[in-house]
PDB file of N, CA and C in Angstrom:
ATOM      1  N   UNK A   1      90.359 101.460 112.159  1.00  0.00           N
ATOM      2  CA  UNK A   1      90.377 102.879 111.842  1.00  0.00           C
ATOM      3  C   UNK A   1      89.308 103.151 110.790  1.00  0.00           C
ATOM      4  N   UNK A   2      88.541 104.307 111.191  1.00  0.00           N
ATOM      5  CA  UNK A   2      87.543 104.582 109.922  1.00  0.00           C
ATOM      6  C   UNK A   2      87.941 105.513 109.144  1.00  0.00           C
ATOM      7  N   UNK A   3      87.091 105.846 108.383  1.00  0.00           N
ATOM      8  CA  UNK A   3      87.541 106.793 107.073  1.00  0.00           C
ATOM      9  C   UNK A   3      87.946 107.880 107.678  1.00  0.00           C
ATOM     10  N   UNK A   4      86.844 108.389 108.296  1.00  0.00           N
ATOM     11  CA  UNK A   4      87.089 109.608 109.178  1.00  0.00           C
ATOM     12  C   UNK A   4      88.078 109.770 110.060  1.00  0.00           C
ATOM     13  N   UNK A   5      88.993 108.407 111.023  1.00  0.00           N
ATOM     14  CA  UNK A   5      90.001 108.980 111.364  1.00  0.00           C
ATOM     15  C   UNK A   5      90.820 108.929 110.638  1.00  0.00           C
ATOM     16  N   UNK A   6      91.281 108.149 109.851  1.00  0.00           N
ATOM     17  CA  UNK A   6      92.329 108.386 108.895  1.00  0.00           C
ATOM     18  C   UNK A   6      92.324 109.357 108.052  1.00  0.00           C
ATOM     19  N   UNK A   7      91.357 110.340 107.613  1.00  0.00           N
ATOM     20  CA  UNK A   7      91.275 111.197 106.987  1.00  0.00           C
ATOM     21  C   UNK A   7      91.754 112.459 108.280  1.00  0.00           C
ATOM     22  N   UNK A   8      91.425 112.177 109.282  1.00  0.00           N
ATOM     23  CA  UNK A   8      91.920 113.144 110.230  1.00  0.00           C
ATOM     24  C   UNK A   8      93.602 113.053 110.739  1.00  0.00           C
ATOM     25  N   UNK A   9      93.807 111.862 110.532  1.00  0.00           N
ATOM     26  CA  UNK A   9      95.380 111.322 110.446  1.00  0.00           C
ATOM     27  C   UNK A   9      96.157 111.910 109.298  1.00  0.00           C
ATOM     28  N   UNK A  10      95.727 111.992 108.510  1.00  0.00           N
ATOM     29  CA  UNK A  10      96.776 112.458 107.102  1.00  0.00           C
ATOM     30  C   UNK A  10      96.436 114.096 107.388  1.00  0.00           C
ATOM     31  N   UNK A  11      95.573 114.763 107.591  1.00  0.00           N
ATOM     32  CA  UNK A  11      95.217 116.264 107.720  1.00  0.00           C
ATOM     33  C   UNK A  11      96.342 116.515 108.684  1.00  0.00           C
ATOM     34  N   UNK A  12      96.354 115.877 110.067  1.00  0.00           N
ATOM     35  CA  UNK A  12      96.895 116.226 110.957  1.00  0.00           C
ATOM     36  C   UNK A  12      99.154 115.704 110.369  1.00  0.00           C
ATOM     37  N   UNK A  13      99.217 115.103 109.698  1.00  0.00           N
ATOM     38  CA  UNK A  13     100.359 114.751 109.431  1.00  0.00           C
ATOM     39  C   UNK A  13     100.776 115.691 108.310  1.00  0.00           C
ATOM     40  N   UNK A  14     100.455 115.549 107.406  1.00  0.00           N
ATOM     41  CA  UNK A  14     100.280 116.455 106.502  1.00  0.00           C
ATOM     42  C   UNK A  14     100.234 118.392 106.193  1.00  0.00           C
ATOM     43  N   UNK A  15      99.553 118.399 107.482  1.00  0.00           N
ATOM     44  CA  UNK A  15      99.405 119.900 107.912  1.00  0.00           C
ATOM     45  C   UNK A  15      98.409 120.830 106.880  1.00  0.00           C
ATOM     46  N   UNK A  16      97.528 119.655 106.433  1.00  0.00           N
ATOM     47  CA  UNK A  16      96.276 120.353 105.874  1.00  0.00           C
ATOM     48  C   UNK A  16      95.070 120.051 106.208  1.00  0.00           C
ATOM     49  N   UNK A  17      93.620 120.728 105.779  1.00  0.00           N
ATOM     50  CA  UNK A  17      92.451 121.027 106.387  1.00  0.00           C
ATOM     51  C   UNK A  17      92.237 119.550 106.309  1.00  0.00           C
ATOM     52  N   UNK A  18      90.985 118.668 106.983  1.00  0.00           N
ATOM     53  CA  UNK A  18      90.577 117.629 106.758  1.00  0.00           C
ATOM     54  C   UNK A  18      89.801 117.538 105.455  1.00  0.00           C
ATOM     55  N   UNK A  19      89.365 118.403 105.193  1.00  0.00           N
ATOM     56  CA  UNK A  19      88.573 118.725 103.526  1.00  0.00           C
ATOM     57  C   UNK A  19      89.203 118.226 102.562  1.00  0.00           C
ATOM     58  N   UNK A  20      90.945 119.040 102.855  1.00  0.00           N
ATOM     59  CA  UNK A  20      92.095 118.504 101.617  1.00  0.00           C
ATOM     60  C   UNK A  20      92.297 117.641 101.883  1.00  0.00           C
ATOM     61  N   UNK A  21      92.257 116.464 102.697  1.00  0.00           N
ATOM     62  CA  UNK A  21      93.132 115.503 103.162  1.00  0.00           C
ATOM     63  C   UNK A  21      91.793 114.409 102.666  1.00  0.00           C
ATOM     64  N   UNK A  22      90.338 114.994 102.296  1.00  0.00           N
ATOM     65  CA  UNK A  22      89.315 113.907 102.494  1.00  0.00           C
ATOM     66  C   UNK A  22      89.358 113.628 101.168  1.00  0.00           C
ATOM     67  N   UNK A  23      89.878 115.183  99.916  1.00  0.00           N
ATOM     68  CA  UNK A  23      89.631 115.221  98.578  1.00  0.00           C
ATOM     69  C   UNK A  23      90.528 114.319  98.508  1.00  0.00           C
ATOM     70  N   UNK A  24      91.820 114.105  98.740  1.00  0.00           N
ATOM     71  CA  UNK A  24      93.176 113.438  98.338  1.00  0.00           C
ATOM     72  C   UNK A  24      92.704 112.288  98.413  1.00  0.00           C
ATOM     73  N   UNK A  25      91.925 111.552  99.279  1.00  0.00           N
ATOM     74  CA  UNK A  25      91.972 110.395  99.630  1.00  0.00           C
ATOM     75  C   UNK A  25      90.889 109.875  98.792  1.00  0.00           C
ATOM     76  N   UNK A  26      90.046 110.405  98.535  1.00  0.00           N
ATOM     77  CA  UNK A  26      88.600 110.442  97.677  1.00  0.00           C
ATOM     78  C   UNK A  26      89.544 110.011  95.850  1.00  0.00           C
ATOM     79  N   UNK A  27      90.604 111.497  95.368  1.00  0.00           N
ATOM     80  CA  UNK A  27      90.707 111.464  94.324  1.00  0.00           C
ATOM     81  C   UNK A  27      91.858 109.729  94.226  1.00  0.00           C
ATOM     82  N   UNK A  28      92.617 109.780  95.840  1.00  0.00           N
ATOM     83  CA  UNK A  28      93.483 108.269  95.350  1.00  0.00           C
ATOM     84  C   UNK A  28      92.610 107.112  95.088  1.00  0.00           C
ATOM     85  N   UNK A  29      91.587 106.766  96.390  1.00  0.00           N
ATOM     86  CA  UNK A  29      91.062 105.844  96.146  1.00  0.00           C
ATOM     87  C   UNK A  29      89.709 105.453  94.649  1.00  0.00           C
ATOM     88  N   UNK A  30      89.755 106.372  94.120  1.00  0.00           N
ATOM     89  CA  UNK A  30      89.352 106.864  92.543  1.00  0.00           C
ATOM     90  C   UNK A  30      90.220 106.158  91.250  1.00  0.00           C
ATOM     91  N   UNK A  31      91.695 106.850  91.542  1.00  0.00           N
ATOM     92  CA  UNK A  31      92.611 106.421  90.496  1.00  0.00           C
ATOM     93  C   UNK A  31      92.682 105.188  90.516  1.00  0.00           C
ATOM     94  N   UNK A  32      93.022 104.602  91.758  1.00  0.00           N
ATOM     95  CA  UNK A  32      93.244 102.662  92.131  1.00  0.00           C
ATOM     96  C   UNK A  32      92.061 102.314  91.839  1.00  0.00           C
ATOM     97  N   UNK A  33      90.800 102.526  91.709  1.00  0.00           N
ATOM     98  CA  UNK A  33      89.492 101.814  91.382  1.00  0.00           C
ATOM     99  C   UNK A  33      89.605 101.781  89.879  1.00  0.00           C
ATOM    100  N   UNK A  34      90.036 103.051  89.061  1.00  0.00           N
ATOM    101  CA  UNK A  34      89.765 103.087  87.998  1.00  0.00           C
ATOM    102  C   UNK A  34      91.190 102.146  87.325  1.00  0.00           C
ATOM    103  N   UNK A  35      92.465 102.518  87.857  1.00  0.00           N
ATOM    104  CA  UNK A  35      93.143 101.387  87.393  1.00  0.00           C
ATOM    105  C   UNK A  35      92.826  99.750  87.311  1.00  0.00           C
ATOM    106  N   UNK A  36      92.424  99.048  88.362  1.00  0.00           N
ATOM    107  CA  UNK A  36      92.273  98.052  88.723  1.00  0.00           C
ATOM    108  C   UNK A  36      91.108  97.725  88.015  1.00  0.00           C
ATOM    109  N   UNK A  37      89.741  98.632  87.276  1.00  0.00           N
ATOM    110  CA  UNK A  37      88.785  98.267  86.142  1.00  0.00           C
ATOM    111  C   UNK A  37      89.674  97.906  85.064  1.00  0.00           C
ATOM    112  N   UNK A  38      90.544  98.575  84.512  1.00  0.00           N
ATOM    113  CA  UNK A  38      91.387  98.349  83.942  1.00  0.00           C
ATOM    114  C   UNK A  38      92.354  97.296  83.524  1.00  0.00           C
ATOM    115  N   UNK A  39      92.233  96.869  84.825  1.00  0.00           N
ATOM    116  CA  UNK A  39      92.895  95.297  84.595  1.00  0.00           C
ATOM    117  C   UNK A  39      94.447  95.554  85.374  1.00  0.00           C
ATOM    118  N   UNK A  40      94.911  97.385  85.595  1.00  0.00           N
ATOM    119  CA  UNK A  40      96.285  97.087  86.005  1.00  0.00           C
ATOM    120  C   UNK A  40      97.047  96.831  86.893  1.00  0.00           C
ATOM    121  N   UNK A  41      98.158  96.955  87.262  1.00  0.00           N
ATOM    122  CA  UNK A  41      98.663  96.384  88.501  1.00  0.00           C
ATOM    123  C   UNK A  41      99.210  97.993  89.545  1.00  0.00           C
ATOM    124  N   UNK A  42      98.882  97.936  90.455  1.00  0.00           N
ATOM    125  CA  UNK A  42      99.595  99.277  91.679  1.00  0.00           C
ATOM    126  C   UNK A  42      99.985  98.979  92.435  1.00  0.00           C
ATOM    127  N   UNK A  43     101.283  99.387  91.921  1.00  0.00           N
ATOM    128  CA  UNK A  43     102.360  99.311  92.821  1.00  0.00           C
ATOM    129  C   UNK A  43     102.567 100.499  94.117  1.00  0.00           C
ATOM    130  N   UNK A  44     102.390 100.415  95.509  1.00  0.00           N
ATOM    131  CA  UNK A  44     102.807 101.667  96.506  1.00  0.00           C
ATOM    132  C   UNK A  44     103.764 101.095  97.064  1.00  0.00           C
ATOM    133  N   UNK A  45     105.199 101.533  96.949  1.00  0.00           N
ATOM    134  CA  UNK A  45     106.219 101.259  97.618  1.00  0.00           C
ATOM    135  C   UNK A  45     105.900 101.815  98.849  1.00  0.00           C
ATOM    136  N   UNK A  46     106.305 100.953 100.048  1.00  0.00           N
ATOM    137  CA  UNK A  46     105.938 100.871 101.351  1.00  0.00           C
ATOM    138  C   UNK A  46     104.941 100.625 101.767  1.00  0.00           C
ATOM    139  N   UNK A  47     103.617 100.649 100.903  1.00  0.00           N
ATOM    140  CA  UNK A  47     102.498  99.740 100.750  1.00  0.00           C
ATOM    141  C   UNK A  47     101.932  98.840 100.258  1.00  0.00           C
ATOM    142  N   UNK A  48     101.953  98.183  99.338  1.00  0.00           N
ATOM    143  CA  UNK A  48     102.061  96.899  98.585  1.00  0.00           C
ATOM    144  C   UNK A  48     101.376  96.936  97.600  1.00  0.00           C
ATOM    145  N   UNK A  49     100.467  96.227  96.690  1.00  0.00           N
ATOM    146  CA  UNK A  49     100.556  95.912  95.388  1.00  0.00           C
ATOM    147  C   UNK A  49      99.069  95.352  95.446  1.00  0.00           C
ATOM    148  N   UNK A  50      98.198  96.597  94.484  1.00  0.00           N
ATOM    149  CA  UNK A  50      97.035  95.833  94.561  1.00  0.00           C
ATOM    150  C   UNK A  50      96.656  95.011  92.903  1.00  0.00           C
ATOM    151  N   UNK A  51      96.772  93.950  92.556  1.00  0.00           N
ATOM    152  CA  UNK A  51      96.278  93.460  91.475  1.00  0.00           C
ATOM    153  C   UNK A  51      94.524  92.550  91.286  1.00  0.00           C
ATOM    154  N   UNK A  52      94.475  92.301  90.001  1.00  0.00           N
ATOM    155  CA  UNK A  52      93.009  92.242  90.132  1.00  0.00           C
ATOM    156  C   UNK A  52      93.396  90.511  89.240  1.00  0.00           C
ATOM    157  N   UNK A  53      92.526  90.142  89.939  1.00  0.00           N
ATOM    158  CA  UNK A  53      92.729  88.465  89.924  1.00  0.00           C
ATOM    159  C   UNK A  53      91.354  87.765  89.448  1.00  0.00           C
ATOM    160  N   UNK A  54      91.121  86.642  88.952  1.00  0.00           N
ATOM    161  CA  UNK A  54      90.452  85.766  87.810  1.00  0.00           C
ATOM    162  C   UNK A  54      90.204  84.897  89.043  1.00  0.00           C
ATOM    163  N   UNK A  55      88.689  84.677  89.559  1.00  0.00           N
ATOM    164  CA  UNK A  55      88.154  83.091  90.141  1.00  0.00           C
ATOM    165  C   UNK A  55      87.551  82.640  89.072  1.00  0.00           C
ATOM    166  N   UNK A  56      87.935  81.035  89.022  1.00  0.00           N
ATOM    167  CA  UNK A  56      87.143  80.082  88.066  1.00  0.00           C
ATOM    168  C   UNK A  56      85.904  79.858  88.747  1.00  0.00           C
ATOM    169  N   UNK A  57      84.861  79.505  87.630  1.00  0.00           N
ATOM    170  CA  UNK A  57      83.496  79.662  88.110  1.00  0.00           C
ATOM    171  C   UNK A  57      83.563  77.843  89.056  1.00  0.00           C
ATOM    172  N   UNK A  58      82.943  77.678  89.371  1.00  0.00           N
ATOM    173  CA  UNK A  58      83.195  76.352  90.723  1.00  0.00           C
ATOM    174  C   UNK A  58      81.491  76.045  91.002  1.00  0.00           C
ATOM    175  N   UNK A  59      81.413  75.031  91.877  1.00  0.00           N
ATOM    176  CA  UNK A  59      80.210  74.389  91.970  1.00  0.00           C
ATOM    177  C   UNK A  59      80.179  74.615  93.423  1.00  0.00           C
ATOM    178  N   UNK A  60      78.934  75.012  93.894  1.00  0.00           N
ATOM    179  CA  UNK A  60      78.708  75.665  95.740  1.00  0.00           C
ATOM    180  C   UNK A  60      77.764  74.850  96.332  1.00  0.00           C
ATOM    181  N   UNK A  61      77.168  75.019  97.399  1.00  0.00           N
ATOM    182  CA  UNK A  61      75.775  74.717  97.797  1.00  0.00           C
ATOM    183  C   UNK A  61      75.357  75.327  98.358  1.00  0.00           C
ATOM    184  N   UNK A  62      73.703  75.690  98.170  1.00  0.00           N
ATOM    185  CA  UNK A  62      73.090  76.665  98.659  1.00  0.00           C
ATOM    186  C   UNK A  62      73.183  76.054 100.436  1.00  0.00           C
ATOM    187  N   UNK A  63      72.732  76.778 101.401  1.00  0.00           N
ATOM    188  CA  UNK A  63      73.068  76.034 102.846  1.00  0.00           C
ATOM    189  C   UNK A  63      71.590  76.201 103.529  1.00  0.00           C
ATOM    190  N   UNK A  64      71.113  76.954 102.557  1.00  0.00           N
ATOM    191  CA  UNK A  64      69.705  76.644 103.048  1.00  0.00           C
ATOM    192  C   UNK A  64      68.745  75.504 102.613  1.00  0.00           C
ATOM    193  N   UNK A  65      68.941  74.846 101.161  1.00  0.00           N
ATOM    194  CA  UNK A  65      68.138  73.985 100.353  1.00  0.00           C
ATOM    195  C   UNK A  65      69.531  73.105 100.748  1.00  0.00           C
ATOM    196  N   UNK A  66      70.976  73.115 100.269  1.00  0.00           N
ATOM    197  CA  UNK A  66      71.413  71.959 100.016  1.00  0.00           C
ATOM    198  C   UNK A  66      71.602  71.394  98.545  1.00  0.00           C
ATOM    199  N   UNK A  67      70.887  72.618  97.760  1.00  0.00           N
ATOM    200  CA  UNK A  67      71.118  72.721  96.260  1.00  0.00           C
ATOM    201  C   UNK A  67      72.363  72.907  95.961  1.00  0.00           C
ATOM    202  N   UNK A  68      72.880  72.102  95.132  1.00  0.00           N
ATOM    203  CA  UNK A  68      73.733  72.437  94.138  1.00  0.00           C
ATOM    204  C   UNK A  68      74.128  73.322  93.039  1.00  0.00           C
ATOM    205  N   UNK A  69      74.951  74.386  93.231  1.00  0.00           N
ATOM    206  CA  UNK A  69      74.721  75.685  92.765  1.00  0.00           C
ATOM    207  C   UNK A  69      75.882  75.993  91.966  1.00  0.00           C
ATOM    208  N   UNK A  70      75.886  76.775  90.297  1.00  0.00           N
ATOM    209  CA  UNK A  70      76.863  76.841  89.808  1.00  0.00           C
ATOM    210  C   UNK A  70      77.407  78.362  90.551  1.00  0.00           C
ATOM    211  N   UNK A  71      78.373  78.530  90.424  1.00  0.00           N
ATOM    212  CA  UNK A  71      78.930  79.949  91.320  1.00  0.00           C
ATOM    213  C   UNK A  71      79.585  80.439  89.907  1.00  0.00           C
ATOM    214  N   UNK A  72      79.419  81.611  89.125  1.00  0.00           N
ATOM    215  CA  UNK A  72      80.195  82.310  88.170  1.00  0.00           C
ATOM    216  C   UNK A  72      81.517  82.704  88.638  1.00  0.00           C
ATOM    217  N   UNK A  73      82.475  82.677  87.605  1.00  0.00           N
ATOM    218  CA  UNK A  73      83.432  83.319  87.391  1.00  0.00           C
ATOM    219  C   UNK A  73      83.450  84.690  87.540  1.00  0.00           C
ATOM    220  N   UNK A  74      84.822  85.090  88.120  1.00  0.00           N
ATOM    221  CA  UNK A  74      84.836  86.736  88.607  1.00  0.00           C
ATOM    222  C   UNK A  74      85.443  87.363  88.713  1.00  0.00           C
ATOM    223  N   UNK A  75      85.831  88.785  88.768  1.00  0.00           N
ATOM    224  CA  UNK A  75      87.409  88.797  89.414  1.00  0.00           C
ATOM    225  C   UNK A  75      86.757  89.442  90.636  1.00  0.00           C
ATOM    226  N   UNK A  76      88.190  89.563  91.163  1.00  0.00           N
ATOM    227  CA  UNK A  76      88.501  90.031  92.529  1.00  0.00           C
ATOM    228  C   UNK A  76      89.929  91.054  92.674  1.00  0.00           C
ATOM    229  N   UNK A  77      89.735  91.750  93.722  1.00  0.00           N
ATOM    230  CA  UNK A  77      90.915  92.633  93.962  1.00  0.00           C
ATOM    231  C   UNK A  77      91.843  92.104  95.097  1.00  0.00           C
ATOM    232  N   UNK A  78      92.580  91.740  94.604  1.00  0.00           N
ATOM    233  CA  UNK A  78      93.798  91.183  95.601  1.00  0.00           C
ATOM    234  C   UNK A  78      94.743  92.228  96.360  1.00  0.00           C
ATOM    235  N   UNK A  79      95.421  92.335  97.390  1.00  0.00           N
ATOM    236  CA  UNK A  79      96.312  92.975  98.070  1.00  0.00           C
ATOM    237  C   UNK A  79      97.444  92.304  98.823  1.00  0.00           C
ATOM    238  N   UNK A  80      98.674  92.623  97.866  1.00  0.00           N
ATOM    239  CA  UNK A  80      99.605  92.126  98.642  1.00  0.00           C
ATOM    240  C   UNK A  80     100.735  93.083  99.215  1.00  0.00           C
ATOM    241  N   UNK A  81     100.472  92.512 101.339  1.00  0.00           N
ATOM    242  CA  UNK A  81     101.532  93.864 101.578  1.00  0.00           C
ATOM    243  C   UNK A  81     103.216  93.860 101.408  1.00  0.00           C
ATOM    244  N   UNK A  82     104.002  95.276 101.346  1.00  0.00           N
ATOM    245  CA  UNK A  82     105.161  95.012 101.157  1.00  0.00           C
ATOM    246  C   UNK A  82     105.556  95.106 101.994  1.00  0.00           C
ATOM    247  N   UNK A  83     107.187  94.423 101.949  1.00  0.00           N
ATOM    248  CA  UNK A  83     107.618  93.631 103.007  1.00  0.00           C
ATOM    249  C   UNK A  83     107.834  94.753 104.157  1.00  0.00           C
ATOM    250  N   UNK A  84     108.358  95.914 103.890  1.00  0.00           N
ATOM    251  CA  UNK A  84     108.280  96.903 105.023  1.00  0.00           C
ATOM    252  C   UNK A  84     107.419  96.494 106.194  1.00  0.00           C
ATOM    253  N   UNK A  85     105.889  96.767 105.676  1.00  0.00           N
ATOM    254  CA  UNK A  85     104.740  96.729 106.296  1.00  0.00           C
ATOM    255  C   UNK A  85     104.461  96.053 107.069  1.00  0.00           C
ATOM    256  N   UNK A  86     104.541  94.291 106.499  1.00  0.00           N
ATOM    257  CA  UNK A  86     104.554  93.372 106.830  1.00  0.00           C
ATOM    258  C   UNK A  86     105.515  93.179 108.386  1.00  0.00           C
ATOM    259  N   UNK A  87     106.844  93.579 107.962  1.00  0.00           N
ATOM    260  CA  UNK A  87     107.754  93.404 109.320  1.00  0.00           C
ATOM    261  C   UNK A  87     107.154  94.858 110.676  1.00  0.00           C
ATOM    262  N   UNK A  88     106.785  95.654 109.659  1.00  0.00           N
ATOM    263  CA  UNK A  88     106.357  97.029 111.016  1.00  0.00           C
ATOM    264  C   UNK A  88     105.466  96.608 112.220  1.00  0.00           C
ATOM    265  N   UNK A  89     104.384  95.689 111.749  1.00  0.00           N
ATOM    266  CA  UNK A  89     103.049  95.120 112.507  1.00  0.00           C
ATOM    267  C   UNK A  89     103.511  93.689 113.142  1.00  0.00           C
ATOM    268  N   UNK A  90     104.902  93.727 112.720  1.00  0.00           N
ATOM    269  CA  UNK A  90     105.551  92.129 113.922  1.00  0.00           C
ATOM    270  C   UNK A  90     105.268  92.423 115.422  1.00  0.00           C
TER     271      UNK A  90
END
């Protein structure tokens, strides 16, 4: 599903313009970016839990040379779904 239909999915569920339905989705996926800079945890009951997670920096190889490469430390945004979800897509 792309942005655009799902933005046409919530308009059409919702029973508002796709405009309102594009701002909503614009201003959520905003708040969760700016939380998760933050360091915090979001919780969507019936959708799951996005937290922001710590990789230790590790040793790689480049696959073109075969060099030995240090890889930095980082975070990452993790997603875990809730169990609802999880059983709906059985």
């Amino acid at each position: 599903m792309t942005k655009a239909e799902l933005v046409a999915e919530v308009a059409k569920q919702a029973g508002i313009t796709k405009k309102e339905a594009d701002a909503a989705l614009k201003a959520a996926v905003a708040a969760i970016a700016k939380a998760l800079k933050k360091g915090e945890r979001i919780a969507i009951p019936g959708l799951g839990i996005f937290t922001v997670k710590k990789r230790a920096a590790r040793k790689g190889r480049n696959p073109r040379t075969g060099q030995v490469i240090q890889i930095p430390a980082r975070k990452v945004v993790a997603f875990k779904p809730a169990k609802d979800l999880r059983e709906s897509i059985k």
